[in-house]
PDBML (XML) file of the C-alpha atoms, coordinates in Angstrom:
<?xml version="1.0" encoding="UTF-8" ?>
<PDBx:datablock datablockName="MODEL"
   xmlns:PDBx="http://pdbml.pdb.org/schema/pdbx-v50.xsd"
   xmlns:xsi="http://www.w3.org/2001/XMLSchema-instance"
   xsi:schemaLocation="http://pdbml.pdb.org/schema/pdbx-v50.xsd pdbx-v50.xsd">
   <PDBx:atom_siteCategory>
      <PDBx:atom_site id="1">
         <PDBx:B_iso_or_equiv>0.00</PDBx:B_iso_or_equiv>
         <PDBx:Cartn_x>-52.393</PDBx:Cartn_x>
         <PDBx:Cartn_y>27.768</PDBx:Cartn_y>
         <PDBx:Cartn_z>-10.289</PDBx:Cartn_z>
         <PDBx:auth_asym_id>A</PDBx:auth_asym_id>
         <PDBx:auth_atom_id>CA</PDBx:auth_atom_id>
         <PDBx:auth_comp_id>UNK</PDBx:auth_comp_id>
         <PDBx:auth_seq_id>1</PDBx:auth_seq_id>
         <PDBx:group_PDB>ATOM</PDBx:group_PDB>
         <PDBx:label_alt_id xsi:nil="true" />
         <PDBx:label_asym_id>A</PDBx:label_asym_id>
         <PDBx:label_atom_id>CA</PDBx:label_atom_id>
         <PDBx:label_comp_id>UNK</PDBx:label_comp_id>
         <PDBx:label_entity_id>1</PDBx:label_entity_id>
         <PDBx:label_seq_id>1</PDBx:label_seq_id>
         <PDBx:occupancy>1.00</PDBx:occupancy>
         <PDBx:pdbx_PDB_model_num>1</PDBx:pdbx_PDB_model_num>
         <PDBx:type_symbol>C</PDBx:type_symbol>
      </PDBx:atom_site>
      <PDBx:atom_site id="2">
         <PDBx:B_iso_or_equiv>0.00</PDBx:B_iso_or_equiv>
         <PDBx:Cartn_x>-54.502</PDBx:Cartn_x>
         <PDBx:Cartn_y>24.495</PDBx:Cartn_y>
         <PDBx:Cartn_z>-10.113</PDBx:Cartn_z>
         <PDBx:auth_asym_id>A</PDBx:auth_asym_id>
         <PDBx:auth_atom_id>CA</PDBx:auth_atom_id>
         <PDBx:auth_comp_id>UNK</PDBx:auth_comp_id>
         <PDBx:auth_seq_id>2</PDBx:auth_seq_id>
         <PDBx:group_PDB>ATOM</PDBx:group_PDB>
         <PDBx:label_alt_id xsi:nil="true" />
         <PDBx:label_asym_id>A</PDBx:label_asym_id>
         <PDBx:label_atom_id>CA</PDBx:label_atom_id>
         <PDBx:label_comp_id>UNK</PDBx:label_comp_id>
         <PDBx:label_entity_id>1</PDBx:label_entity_id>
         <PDBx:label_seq_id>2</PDBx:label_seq_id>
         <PDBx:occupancy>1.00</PDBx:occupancy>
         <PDBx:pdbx_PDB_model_num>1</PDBx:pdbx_PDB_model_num>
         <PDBx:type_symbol>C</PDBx:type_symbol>
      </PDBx:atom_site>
      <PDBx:atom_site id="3">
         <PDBx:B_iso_or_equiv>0.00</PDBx:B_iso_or_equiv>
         <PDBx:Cartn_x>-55.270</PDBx:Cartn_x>
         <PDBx:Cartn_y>23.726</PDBx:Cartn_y>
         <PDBx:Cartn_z>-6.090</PDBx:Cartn_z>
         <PDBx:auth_asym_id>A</PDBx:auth_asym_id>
         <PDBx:auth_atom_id>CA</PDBx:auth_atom_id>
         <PDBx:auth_comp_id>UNK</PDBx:auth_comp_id>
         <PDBx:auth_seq_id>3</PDBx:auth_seq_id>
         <PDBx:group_PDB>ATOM</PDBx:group_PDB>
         <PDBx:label_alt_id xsi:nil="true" />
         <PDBx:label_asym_id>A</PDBx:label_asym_id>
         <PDBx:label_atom_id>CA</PDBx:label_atom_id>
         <PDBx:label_comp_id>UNK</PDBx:label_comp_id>
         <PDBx:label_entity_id>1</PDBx:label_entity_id>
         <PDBx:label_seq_id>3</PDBx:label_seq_id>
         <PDBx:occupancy>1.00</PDBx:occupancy>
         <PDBx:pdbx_PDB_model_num>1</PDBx:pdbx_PDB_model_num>
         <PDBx:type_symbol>C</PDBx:type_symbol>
      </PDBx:atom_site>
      <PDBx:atom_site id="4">
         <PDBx:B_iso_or_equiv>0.00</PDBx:B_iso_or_equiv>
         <PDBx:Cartn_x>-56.254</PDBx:Cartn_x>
         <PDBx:Cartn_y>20.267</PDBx:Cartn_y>
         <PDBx:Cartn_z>-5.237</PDBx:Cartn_z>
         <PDBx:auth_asym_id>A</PDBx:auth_asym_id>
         <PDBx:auth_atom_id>CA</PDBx:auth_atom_id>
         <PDBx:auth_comp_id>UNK</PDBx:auth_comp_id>
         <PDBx:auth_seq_id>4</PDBx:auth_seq_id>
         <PDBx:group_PDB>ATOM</PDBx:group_PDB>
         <PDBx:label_alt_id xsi:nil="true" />
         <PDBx:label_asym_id>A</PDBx:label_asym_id>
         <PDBx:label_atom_id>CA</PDBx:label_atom_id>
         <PDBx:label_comp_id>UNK</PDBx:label_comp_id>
         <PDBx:label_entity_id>1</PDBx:label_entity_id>
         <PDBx:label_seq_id>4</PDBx:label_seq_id>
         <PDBx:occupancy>1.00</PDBx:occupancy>
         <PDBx:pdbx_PDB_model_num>1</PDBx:pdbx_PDB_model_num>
         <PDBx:type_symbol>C</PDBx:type_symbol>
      </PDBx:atom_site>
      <PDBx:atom_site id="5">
         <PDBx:B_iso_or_equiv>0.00</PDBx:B_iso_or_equiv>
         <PDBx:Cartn_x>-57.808</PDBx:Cartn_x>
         <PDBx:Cartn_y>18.504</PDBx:Cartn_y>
         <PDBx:Cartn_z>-2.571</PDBx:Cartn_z>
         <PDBx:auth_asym_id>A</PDBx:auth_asym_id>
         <PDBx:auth_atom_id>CA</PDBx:auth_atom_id>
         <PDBx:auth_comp_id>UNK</PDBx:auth_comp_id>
         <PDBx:auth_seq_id>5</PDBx:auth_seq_id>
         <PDBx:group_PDB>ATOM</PDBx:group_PDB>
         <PDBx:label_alt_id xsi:nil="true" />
         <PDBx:label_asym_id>A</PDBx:label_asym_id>
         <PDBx:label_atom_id>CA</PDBx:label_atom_id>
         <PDBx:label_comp_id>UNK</PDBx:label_comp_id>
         <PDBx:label_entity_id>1</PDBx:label_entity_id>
         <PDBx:label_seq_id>5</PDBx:label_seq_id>
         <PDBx:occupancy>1.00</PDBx:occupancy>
         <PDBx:pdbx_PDB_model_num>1</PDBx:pdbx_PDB_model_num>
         <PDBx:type_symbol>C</PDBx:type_symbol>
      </PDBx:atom_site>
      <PDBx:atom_site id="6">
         <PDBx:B_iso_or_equiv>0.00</PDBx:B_iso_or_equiv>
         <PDBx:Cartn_x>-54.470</PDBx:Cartn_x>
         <PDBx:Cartn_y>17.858</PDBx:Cartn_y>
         <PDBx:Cartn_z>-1.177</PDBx:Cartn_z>
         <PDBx:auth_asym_id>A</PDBx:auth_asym_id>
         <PDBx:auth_atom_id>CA</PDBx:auth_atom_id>
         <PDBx:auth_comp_id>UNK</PDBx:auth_comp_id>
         <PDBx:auth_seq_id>6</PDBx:auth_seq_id>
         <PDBx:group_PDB>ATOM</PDBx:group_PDB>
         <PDBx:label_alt_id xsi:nil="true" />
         <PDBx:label_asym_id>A</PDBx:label_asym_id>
         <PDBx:label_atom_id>CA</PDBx:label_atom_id>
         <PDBx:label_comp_id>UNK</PDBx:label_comp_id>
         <PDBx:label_entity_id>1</PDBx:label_entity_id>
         <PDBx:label_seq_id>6</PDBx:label_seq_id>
         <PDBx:occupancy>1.00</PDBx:occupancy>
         <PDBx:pdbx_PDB_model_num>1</PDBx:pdbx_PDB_model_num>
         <PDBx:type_symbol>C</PDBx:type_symbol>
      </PDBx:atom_site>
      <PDBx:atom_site id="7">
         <PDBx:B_iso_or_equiv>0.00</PDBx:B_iso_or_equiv>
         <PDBx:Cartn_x>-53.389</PDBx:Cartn_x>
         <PDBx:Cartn_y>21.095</PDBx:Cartn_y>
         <PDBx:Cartn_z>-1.034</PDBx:Cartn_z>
         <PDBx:auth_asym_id>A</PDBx:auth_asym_id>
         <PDBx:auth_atom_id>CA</PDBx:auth_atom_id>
         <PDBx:auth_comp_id>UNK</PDBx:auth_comp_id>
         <PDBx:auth_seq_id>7</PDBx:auth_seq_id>
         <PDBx:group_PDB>ATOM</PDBx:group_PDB>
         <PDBx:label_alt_id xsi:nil="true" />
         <PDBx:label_asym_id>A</PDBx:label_asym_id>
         <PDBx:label_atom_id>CA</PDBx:label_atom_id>
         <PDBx:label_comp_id>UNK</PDBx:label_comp_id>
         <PDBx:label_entity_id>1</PDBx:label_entity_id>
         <PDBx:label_seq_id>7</PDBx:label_seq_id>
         <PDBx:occupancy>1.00</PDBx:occupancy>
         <PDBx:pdbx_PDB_model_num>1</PDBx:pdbx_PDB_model_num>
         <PDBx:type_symbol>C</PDBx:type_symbol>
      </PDBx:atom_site>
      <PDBx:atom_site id="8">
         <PDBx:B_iso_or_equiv>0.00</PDBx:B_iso_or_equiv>
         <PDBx:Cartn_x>-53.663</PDBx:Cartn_x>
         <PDBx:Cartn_y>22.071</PDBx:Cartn_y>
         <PDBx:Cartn_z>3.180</PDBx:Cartn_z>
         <PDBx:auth_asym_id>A</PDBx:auth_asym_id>
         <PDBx:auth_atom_id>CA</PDBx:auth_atom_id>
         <PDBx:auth_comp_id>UNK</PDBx:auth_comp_id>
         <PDBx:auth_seq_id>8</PDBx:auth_seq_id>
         <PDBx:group_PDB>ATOM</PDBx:group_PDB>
         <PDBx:label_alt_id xsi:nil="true" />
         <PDBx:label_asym_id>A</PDBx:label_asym_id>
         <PDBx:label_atom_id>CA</PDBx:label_atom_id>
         <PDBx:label_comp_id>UNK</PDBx:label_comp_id>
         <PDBx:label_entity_id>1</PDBx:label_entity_id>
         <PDBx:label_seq_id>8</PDBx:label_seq_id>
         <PDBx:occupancy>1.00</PDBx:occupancy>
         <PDBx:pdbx_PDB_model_num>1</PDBx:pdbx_PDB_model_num>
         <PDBx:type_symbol>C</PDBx:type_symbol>
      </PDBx:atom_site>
      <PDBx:atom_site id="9">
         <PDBx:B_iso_or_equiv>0.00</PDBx:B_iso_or_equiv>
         <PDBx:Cartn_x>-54.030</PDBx:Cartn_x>
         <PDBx:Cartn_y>25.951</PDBx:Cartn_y>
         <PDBx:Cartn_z>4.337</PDBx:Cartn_z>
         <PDBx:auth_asym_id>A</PDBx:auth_asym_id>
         <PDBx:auth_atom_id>CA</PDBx:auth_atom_id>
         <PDBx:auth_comp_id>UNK</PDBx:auth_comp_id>
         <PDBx:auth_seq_id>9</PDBx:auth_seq_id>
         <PDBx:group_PDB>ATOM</PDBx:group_PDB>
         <PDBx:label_alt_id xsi:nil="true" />
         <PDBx:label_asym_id>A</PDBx:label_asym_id>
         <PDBx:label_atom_id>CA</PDBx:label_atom_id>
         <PDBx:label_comp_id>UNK</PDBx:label_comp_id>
         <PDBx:label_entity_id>1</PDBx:label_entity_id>
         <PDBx:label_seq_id>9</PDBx:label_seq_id>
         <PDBx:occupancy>1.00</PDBx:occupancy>
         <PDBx:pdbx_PDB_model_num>1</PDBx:pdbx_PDB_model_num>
         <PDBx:type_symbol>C</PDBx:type_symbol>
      </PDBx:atom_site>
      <PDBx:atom_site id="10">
         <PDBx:B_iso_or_equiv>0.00</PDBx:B_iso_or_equiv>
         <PDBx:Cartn_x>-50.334</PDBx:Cartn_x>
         <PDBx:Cartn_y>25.889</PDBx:Cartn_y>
         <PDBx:Cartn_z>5.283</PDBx:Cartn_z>
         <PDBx:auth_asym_id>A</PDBx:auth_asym_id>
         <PDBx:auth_atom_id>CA</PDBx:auth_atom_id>
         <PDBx:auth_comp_id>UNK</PDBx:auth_comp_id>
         <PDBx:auth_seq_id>10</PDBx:auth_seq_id>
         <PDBx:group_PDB>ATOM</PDBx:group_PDB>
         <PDBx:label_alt_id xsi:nil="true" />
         <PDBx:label_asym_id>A</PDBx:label_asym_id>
         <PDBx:label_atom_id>CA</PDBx:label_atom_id>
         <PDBx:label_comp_id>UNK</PDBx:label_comp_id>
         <PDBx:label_entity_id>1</PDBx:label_entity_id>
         <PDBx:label_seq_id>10</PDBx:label_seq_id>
         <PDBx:occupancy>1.00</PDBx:occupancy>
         <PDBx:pdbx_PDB_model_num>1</PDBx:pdbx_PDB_model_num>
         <PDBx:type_symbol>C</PDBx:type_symbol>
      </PDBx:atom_site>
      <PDBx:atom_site id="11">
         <PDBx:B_iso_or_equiv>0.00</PDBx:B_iso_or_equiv>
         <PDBx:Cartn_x>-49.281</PDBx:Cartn_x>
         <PDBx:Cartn_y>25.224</PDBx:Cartn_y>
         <PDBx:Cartn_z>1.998</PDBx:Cartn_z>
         <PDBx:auth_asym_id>A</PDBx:auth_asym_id>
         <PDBx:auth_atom_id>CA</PDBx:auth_atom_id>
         <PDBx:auth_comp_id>UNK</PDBx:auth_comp_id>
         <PDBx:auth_seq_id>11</PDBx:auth_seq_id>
         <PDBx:group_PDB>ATOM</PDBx:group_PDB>
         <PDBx:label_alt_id xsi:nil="true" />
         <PDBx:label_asym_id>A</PDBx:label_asym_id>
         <PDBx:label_atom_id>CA</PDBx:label_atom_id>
         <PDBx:label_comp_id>UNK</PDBx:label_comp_id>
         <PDBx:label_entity_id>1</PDBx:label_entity_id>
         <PDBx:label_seq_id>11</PDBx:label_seq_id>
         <PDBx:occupancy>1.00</PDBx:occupancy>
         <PDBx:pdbx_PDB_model_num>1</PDBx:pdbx_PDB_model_num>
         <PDBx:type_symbol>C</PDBx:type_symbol>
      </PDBx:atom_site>
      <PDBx:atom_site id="12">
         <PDBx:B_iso_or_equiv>0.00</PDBx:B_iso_or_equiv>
         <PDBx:Cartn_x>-52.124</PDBx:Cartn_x>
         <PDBx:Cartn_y>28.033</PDBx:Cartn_y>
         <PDBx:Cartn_z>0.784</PDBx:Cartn_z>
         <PDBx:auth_asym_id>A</PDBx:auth_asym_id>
         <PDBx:auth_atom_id>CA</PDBx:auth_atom_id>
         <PDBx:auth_comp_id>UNK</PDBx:auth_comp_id>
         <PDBx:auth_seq_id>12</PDBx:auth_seq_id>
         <PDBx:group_PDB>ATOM</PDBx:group_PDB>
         <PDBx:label_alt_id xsi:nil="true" />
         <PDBx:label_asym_id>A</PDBx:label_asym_id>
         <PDBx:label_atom_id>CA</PDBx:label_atom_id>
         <PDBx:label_comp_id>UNK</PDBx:label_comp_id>
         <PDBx:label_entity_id>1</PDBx:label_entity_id>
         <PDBx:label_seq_id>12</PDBx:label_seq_id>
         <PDBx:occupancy>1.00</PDBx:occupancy>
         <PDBx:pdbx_PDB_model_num>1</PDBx:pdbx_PDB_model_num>
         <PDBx:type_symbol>C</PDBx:type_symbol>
      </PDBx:atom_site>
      <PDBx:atom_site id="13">
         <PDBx:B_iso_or_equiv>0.00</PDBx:B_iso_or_equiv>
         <PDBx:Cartn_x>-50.773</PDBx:Cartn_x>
         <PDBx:Cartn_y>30.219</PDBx:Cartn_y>
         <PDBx:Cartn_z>2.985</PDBx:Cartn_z>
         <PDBx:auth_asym_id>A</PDBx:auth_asym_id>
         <PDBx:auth_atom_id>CA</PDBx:auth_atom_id>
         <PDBx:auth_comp_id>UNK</PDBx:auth_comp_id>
         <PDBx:auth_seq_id>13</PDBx:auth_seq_id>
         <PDBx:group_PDB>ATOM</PDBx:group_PDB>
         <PDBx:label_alt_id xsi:nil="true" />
         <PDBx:label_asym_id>A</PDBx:label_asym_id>
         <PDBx:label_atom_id>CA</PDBx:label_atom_id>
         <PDBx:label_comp_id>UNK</PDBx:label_comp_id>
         <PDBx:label_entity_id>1</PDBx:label_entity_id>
         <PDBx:label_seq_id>13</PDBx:label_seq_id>
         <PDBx:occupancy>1.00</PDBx:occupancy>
         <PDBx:pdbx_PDB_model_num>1</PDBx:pdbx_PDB_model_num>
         <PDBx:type_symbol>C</PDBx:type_symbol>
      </PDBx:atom_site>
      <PDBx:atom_site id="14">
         <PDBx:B_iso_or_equiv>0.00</PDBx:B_iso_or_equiv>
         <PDBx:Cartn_x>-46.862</PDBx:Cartn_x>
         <PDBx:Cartn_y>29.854</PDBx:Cartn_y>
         <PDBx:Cartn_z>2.178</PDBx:Cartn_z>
         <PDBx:auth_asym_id>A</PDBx:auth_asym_id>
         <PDBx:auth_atom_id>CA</PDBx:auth_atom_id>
         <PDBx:auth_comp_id>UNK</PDBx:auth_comp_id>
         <PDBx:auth_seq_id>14</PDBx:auth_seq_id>
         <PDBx:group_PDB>ATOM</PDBx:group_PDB>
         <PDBx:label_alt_id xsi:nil="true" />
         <PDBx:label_asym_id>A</PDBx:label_asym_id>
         <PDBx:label_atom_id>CA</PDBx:label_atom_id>
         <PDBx:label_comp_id>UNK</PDBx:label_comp_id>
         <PDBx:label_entity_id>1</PDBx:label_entity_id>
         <PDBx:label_seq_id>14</PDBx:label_seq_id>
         <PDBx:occupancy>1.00</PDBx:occupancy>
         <PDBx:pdbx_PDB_model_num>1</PDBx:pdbx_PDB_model_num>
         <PDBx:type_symbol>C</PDBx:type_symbol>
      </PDBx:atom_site>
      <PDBx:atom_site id="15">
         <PDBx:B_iso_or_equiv>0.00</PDBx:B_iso_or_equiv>
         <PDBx:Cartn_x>-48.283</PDBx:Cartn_x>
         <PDBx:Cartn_y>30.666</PDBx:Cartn_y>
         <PDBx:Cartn_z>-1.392</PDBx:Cartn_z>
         <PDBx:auth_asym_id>A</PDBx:auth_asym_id>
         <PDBx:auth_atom_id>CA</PDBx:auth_atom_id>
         <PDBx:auth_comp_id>UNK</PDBx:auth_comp_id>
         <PDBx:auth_seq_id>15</PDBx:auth_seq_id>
         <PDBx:group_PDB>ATOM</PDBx:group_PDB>
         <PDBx:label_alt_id xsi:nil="true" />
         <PDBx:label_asym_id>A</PDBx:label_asym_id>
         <PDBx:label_atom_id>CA</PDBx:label_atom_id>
         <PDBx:label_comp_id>UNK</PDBx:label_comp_id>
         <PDBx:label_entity_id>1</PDBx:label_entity_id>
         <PDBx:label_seq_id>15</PDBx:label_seq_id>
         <PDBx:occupancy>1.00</PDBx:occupancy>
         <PDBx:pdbx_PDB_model_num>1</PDBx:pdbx_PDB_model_num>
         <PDBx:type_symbol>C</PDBx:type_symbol>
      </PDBx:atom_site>
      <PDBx:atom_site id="16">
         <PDBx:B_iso_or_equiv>0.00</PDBx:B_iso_or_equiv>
         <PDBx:Cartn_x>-49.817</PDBx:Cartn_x>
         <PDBx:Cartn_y>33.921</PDBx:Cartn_y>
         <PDBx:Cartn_z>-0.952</PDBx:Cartn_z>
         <PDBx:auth_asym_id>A</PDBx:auth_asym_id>
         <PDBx:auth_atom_id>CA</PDBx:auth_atom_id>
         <PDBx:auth_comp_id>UNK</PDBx:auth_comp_id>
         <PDBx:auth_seq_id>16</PDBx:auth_seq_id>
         <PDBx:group_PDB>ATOM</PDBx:group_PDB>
         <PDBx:label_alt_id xsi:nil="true" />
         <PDBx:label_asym_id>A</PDBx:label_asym_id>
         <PDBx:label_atom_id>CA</PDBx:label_atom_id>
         <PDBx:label_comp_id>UNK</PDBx:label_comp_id>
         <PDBx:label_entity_id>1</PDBx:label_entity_id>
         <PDBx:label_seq_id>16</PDBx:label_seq_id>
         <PDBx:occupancy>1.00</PDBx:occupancy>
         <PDBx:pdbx_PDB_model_num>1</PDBx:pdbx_PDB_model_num>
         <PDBx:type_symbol>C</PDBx:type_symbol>
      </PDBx:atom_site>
      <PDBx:atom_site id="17">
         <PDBx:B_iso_or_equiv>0.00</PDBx:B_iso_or_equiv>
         <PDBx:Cartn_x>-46.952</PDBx:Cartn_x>
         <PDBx:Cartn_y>35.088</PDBx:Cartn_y>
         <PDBx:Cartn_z>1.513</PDBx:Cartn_z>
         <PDBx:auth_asym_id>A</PDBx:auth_asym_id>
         <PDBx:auth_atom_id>CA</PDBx:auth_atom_id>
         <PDBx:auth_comp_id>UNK</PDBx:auth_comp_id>
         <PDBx:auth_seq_id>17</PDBx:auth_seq_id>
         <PDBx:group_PDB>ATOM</PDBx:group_PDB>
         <PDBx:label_alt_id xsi:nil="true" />
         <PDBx:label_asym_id>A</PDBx:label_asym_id>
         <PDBx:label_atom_id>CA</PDBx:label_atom_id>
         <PDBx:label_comp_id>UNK</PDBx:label_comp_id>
         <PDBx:label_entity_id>1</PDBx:label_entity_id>
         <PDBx:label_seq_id>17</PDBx:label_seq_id>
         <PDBx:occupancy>1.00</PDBx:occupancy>
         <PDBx:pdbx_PDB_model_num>1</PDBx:pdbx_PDB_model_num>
         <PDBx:type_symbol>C</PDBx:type_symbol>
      </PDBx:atom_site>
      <PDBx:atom_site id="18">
         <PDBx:B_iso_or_equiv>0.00</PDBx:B_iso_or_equiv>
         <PDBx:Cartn_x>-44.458</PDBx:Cartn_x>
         <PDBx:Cartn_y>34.269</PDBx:Cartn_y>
         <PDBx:Cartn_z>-1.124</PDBx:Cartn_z>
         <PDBx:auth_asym_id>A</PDBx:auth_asym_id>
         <PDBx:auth_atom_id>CA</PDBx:auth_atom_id>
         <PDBx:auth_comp_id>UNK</PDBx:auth_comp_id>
         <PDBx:auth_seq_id>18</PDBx:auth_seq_id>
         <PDBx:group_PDB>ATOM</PDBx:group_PDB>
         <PDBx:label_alt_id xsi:nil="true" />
         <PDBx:label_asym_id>A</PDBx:label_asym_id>
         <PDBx:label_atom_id>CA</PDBx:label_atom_id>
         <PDBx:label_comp_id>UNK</PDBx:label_comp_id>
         <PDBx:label_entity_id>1</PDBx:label_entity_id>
         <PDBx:label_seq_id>18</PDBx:label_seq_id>
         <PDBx:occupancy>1.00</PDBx:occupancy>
         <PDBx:pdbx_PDB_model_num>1</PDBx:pdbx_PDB_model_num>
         <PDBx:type_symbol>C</PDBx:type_symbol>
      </PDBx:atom_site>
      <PDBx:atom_site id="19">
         <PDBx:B_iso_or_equiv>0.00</PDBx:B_iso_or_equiv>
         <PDBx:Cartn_x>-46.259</PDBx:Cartn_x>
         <PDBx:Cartn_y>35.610</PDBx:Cartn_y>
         <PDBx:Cartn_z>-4.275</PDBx:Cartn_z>
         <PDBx:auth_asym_id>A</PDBx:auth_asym_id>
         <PDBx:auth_atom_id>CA</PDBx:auth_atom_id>
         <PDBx:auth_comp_id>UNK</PDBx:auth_comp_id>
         <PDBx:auth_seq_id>19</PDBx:auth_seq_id>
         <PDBx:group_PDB>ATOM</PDBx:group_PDB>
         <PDBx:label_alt_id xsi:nil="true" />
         <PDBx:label_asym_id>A</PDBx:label_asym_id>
         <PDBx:label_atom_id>CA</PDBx:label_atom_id>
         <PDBx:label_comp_id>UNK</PDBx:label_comp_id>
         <PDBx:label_entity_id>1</PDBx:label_entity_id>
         <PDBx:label_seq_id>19</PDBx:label_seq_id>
         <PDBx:occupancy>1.00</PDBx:occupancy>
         <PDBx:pdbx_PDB_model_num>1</PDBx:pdbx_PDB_model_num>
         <PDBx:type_symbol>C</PDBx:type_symbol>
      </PDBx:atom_site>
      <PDBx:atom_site id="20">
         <PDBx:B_iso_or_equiv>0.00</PDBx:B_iso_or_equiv>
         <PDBx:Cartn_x>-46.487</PDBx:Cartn_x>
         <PDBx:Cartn_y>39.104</PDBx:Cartn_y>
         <PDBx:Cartn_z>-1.785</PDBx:Cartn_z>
         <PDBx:auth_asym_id>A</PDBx:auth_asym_id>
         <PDBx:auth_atom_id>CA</PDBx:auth_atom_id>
         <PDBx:auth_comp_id>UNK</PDBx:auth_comp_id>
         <PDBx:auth_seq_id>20</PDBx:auth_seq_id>
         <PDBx:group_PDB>ATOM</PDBx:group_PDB>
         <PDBx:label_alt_id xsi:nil="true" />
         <PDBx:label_asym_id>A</PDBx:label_asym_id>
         <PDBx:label_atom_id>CA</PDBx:label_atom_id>
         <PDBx:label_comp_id>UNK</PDBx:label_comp_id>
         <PDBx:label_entity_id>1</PDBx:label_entity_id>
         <PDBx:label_seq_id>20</PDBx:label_seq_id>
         <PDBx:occupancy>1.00</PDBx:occupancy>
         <PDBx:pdbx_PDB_model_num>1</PDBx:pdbx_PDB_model_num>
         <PDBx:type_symbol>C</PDBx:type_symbol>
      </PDBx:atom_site>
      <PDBx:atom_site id="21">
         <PDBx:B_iso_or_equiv>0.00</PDBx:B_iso_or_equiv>
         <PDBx:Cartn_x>-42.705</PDBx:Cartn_x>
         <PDBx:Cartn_y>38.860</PDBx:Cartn_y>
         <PDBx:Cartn_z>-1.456</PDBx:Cartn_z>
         <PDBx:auth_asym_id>A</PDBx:auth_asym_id>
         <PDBx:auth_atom_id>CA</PDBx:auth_atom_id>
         <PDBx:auth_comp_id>UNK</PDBx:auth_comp_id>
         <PDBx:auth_seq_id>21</PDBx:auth_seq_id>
         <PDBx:group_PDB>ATOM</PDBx:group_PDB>
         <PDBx:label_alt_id xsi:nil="true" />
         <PDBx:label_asym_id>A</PDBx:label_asym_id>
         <PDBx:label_atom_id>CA</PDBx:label_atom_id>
         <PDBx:label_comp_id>UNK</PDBx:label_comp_id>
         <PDBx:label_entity_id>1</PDBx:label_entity_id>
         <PDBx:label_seq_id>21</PDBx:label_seq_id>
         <PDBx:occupancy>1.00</PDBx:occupancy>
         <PDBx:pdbx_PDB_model_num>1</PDBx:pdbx_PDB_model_num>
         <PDBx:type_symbol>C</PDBx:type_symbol>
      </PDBx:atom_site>
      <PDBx:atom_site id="22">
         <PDBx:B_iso_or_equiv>0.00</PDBx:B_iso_or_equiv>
         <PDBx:Cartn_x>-42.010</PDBx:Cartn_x>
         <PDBx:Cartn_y>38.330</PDBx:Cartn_y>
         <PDBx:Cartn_z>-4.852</PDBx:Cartn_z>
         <PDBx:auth_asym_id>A</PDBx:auth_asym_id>
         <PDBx:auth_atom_id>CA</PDBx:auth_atom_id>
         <PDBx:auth_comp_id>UNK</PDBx:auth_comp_id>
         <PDBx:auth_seq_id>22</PDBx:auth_seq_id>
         <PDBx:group_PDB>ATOM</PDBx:group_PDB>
         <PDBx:label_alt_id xsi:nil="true" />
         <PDBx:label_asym_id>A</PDBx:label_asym_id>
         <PDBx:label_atom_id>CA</PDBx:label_atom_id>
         <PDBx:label_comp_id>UNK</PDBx:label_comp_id>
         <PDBx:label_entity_id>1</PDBx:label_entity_id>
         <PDBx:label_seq_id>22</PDBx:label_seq_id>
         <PDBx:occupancy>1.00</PDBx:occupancy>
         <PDBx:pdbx_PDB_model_num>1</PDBx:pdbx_PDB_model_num>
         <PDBx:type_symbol>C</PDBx:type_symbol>
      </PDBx:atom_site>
      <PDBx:atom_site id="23">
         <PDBx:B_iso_or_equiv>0.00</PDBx:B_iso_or_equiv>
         <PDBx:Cartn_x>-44.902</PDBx:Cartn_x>
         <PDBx:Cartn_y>40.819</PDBx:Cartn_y>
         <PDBx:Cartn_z>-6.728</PDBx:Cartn_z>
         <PDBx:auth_asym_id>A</PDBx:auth_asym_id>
         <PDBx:auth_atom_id>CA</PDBx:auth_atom_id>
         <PDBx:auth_comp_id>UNK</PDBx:auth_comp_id>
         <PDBx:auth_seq_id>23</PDBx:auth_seq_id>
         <PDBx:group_PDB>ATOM</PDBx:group_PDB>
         <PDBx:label_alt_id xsi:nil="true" />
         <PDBx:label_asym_id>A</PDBx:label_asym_id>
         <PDBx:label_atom_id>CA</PDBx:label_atom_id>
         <PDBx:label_comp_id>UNK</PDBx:label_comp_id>
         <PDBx:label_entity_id>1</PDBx:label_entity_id>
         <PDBx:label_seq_id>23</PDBx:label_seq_id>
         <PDBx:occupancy>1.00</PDBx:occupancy>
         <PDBx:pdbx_PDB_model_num>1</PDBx:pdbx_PDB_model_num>
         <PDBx:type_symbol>C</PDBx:type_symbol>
      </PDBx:atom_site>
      <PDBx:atom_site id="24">
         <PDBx:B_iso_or_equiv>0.00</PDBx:B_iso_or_equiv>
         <PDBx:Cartn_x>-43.495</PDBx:Cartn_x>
         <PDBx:Cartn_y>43.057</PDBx:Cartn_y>
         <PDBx:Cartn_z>-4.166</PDBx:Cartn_z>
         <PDBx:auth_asym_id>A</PDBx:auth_asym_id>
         <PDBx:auth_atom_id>CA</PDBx:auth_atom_id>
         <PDBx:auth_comp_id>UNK</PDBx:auth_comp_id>
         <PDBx:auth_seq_id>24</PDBx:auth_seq_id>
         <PDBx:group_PDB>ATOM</PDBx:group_PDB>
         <PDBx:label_alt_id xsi:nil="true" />
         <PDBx:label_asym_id>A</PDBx:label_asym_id>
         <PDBx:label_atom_id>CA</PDBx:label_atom_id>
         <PDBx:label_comp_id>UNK</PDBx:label_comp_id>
         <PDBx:label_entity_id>1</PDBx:label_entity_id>
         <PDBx:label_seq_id>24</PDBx:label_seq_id>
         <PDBx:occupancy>1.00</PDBx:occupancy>
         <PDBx:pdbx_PDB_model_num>1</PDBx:pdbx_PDB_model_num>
         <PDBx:type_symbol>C</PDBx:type_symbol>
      </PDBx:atom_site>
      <PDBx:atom_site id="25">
         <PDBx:B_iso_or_equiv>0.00</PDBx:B_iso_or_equiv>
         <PDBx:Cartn_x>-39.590</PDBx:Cartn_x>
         <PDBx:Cartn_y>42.479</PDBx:Cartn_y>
         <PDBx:Cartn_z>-5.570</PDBx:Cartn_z>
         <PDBx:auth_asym_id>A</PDBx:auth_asym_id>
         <PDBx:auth_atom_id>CA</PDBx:auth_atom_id>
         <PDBx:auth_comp_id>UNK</PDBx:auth_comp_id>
         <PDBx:auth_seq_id>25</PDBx:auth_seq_id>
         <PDBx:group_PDB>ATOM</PDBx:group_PDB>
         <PDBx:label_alt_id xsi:nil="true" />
         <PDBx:label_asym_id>A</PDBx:label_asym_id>
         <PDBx:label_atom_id>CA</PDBx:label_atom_id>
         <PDBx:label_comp_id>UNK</PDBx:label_comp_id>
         <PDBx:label_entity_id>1</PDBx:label_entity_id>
         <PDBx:label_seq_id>25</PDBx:label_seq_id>
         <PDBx:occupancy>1.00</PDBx:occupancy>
         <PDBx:pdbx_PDB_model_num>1</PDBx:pdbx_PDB_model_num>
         <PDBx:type_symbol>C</PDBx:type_symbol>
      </PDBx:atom_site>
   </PDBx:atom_siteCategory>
</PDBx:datablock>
């Protein structure tokens, strides 16, 4: 994963709620 300084905390946080979903599955 390579963040930028566009990247806003919603988008951070749709990330790490999906990659729990899917690590999960």
């Amino acid at each position: 994963i390579t963040p930028t300084p566009l990247h806003d905390d919603l988008m951070m946080d749709h990330l790490v709620d999906s990659f729990k979903e899917v690590w999960k599955r």
